[in-house]
PDB file of N, CA and C in Angstrom:
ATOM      1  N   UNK A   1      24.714  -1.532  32.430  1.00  0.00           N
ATOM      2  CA  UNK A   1      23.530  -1.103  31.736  1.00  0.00           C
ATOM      3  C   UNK A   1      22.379  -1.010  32.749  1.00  0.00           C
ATOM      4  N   UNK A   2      21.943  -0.031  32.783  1.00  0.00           N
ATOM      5  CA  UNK A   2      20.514  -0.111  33.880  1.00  0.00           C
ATOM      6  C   UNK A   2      19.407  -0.950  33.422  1.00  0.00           C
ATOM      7  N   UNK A   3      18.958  -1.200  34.797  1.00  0.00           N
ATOM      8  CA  UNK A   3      17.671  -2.301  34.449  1.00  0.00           C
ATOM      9  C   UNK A   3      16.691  -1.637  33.374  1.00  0.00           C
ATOM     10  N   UNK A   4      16.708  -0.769  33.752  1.00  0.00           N
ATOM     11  CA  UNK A   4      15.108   0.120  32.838  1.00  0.00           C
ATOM     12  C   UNK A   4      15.483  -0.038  31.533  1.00  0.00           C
ATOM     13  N   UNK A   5      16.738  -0.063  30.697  1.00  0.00           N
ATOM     14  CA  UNK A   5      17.102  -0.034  29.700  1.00  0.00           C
ATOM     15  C   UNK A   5      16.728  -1.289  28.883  1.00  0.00           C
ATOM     16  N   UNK A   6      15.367  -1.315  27.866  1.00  0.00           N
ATOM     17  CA  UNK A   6      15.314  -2.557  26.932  1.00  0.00           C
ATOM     18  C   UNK A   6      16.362  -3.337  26.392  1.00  0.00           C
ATOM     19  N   UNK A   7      17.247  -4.042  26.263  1.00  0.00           N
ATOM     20  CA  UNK A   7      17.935  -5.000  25.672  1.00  0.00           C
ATOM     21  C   UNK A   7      17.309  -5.502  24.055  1.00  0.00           C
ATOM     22  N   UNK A   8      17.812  -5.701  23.391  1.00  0.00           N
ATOM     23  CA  UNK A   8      17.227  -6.179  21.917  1.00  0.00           C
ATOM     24  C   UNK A   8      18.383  -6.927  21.105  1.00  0.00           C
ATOM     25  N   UNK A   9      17.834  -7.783  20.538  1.00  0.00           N
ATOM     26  CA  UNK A   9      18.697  -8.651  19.879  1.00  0.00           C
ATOM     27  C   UNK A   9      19.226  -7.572  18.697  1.00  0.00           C
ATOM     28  N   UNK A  10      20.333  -8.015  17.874  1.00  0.00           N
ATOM     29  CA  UNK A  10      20.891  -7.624  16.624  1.00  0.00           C
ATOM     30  C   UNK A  10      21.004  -8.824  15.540  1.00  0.00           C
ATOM     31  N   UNK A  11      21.329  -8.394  14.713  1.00  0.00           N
ATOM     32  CA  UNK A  11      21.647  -9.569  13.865  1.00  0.00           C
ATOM     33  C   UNK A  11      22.294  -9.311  12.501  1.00  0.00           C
ATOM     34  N   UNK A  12      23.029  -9.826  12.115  1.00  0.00           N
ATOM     35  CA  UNK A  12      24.378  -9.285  10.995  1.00  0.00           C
ATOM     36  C   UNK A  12      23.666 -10.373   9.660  1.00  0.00           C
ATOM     37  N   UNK A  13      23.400  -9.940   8.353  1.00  0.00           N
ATOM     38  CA  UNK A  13      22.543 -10.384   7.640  1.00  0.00           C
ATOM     39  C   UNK A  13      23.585 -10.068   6.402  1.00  0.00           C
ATOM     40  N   UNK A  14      24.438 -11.098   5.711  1.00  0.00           N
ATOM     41  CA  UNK A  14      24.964 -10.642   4.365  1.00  0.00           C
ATOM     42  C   UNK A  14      24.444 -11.246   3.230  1.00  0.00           C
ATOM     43  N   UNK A  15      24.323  -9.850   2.046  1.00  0.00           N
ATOM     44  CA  UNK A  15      23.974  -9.843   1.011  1.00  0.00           C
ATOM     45  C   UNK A  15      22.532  -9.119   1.506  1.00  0.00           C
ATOM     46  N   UNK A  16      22.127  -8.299   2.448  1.00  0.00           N
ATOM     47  CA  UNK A  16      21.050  -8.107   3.170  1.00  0.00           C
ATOM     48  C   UNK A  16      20.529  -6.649   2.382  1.00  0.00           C
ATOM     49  N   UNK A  17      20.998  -6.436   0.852  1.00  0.00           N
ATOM     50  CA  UNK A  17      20.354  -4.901   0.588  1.00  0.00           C
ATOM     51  C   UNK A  17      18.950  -5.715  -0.496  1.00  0.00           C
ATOM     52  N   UNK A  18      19.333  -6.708  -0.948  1.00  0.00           N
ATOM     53  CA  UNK A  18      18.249  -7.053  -2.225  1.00  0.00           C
ATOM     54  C   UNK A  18      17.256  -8.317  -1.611  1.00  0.00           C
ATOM     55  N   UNK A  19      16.530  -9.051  -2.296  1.00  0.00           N
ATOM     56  CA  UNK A  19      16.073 -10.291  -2.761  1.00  0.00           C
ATOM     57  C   UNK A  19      15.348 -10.793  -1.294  1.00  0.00           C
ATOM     58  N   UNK A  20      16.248 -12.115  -1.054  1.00  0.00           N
ATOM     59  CA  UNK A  20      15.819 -13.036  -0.249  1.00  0.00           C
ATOM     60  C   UNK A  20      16.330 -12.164   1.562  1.00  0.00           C
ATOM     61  N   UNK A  21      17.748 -11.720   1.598  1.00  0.00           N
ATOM     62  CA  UNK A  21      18.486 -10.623   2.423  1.00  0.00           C
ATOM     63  C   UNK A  21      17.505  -9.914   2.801  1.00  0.00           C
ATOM     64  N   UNK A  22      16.919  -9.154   2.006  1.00  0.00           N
ATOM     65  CA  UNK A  22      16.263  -8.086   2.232  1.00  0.00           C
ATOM     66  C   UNK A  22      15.011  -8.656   3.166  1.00  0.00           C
ATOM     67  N   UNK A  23      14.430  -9.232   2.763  1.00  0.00           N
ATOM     68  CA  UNK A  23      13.229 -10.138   3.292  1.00  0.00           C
ATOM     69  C   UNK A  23      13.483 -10.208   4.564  1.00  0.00           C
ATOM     70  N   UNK A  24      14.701 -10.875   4.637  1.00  0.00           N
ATOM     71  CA  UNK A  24      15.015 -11.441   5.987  1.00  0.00           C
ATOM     72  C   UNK A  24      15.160  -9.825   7.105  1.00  0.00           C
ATOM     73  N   UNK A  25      15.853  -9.581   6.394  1.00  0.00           N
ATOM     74  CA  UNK A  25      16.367  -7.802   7.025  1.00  0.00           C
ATOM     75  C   UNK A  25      14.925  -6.881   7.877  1.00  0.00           C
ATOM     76  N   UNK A  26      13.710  -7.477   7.012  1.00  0.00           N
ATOM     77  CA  UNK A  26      12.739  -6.800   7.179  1.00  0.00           C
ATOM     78  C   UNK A  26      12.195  -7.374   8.140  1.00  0.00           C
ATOM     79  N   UNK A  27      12.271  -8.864   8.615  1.00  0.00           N
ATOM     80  CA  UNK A  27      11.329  -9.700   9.161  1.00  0.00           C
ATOM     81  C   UNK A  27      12.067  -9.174  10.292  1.00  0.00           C
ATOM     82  N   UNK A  28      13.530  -9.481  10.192  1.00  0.00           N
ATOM     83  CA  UNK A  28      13.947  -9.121  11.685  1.00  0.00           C
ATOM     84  C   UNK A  28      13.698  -7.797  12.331  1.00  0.00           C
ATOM     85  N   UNK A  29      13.520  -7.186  11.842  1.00  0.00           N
ATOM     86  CA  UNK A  29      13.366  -5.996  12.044  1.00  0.00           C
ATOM     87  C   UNK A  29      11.911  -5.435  12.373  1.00  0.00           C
ATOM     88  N   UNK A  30      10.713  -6.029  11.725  1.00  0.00           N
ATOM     89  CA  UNK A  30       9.652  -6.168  12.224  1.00  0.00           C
ATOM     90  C   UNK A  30       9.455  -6.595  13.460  1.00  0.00           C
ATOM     91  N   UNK A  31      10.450  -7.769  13.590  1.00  0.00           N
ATOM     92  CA  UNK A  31      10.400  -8.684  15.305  1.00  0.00           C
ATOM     93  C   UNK A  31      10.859  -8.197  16.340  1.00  0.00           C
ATOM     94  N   UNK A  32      11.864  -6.695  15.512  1.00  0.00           N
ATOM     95  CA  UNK A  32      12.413  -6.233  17.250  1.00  0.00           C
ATOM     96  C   UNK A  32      13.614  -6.252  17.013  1.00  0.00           C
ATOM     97  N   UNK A  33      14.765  -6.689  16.337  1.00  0.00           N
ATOM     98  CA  UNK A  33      15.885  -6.896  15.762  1.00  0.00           C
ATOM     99  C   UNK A  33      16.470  -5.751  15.429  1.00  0.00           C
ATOM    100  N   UNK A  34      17.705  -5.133  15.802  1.00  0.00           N
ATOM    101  CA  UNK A  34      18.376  -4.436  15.125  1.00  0.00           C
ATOM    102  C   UNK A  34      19.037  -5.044  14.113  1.00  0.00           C
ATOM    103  N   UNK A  35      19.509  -4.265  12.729  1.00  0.00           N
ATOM    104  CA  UNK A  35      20.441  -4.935  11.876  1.00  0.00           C
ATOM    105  C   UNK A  35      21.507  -4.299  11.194  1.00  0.00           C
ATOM    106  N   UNK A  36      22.528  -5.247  10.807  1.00  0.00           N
ATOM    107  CA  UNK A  36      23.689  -4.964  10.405  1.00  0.00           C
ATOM    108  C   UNK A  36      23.516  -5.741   9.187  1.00  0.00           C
ATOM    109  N   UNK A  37      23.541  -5.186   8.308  1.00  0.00           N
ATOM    110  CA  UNK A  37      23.306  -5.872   6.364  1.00  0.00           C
ATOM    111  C   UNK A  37      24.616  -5.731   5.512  1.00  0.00           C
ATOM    112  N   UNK A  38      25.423  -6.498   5.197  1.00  0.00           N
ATOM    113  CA  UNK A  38      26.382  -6.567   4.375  1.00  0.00           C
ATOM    114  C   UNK A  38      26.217  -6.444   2.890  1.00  0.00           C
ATOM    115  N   UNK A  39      26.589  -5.392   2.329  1.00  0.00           N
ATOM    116  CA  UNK A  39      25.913  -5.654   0.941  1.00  0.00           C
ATOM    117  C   UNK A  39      27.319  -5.672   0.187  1.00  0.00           C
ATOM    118  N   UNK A  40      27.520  -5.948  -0.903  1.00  0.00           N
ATOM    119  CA  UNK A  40      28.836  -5.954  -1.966  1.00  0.00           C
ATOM    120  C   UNK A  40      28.769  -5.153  -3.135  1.00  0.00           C
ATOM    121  N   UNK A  41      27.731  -4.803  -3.681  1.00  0.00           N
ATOM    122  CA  UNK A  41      28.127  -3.227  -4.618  1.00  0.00           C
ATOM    123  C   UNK A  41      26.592  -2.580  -4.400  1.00  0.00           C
ATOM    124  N   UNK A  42      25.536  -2.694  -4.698  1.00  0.00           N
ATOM    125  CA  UNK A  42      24.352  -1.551  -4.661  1.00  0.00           C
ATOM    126  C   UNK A  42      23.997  -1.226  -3.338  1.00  0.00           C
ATOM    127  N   UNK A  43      24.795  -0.178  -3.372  1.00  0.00           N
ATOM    128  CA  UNK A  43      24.865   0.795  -2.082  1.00  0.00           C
ATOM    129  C   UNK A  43      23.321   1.353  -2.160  1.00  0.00           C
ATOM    130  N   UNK A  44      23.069   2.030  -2.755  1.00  0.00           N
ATOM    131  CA  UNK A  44      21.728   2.489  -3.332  1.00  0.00           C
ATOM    132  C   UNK A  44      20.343   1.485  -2.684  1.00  0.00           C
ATOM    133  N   UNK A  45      20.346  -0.238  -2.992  1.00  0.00           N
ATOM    134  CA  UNK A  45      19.776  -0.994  -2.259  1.00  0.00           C
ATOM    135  C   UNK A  45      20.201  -1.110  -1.015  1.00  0.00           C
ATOM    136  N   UNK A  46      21.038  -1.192  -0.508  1.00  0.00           N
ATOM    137  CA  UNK A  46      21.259  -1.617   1.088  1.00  0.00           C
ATOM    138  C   UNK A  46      21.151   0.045   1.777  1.00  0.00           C
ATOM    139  N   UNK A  47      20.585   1.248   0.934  1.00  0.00           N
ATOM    140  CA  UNK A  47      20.800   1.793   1.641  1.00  0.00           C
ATOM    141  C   UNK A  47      18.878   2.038   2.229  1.00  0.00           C
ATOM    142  N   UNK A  48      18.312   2.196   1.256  1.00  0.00           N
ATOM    143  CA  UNK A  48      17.171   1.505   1.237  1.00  0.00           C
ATOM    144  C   UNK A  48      16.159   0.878   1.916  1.00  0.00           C
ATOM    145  N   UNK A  49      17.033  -0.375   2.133  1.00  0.00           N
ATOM    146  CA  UNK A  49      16.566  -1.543   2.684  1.00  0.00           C
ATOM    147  C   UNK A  49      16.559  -0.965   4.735  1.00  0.00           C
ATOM    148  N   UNK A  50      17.934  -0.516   4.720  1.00  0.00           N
ATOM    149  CA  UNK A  50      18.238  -0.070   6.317  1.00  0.00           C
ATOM    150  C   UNK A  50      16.997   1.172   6.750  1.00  0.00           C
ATOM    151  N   UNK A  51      16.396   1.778   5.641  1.00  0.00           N
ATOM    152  CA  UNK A  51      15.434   3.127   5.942  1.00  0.00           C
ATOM    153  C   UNK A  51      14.508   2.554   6.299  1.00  0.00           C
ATOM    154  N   UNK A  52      14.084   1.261   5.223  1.00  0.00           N
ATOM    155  CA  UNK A  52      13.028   0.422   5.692  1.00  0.00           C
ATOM    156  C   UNK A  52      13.126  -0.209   6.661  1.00  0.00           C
ATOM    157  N   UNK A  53      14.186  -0.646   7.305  1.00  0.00           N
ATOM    158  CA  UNK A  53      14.239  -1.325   8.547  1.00  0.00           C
ATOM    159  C   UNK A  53      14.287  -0.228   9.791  1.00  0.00           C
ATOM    160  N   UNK A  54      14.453   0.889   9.774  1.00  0.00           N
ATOM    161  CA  UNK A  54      14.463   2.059  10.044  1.00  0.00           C
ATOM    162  C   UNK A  54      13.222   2.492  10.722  1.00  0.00           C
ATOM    163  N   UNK A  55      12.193   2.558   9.600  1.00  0.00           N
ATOM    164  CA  UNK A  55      10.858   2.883   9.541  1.00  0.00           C
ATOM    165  C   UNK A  55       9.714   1.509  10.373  1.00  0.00           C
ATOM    166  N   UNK A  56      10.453   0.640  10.614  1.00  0.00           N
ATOM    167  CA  UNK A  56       9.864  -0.675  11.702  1.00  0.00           C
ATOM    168  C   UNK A  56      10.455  -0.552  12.767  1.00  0.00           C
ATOM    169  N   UNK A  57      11.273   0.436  13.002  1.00  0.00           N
ATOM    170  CA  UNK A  57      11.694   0.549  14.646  1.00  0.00           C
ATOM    171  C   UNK A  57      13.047   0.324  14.900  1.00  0.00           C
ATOM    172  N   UNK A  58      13.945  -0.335  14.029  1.00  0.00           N
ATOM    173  CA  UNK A  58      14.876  -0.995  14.899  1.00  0.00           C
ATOM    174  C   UNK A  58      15.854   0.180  14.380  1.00  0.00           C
ATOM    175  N   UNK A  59      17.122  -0.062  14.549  1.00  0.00           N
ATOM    176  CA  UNK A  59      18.653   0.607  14.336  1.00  0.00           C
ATOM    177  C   UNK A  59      19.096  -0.093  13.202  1.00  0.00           C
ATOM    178  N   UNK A  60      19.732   0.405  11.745  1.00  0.00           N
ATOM    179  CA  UNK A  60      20.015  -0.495  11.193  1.00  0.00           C
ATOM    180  C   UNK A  60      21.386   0.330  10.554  1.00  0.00           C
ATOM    181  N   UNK A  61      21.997  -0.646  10.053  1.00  0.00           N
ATOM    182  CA  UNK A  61      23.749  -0.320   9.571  1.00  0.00           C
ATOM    183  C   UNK A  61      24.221  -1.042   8.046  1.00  0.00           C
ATOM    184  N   UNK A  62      24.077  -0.288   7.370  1.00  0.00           N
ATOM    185  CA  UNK A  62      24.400  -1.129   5.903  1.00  0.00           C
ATOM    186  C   UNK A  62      25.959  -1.171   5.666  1.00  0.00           C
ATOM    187  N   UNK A  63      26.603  -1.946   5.642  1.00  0.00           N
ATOM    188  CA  UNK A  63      28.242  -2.460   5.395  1.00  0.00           C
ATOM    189  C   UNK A  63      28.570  -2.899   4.012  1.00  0.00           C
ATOM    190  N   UNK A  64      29.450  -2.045   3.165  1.00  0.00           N
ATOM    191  CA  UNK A  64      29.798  -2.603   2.429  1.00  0.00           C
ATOM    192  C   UNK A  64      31.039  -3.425   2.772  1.00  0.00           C
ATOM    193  N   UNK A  65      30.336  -5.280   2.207  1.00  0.00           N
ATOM    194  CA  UNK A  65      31.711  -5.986   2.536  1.00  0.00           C
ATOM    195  C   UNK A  65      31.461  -6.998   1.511  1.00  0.00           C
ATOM    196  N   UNK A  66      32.890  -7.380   1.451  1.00  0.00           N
ATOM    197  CA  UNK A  66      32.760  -8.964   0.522  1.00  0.00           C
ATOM    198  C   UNK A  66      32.973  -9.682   1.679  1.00  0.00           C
ATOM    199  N   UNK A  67      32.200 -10.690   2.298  1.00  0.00           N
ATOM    200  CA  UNK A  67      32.372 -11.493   3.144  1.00  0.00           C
ATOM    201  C   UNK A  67      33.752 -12.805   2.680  1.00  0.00           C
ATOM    202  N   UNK A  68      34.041 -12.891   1.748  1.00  0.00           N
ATOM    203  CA  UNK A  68      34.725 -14.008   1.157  1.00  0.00           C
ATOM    204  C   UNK A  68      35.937 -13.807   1.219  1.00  0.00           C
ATOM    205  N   UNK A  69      36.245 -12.422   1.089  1.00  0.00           N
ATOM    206  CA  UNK A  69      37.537 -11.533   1.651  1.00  0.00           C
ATOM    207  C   UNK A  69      38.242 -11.497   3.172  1.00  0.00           C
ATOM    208  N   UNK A  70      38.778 -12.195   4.204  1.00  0.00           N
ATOM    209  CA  UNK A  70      38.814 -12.272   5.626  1.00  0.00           C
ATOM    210  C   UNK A  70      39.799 -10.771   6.071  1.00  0.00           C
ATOM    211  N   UNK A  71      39.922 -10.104   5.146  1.00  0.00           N
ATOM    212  CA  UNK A  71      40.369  -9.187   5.130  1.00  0.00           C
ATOM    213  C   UNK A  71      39.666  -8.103   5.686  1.00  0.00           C
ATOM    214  N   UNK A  72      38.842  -8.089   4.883  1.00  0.00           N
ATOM    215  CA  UNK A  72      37.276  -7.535   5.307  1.00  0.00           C
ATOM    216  C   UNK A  72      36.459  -7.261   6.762  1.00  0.00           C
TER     217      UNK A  72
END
């Protein structure tokens, strides 16, 4: 990776399309954070939520997953 190239943290956030997720999704993302948001059915919210994290700068990726599933 070249020096000139910024480095930035990421951070994988599940249940990250609604509520308390979302919050978090935003903060990181305000701070500089790219994100990866796991959501489990309202695609519609997590999709949302990533525009808004979007619109603060960072890269963001909405996943539908059931985390509880290791399948997944």
């Amino acid at each position: 990776m070249p020096q000139t190239e910024t480095l930035r943290r990421a951070a994988l956030v599940t249940g990250g399309a609604k509520g308390i997720g979302r919050a978090i999704c935003l903060k990181l993302a305000a701070g500089g954070a790219h994100v990866v948001l796991c959501y489990a059915g309202n695609e519609d919210a997590a999709r949302e939520t990533a525009a808004e994290c979007e619109k603060l700068g960072a890269k963001a990726l909405a996943v539908r997953c059931n985390v509880v599933d290791s399948a997944q």
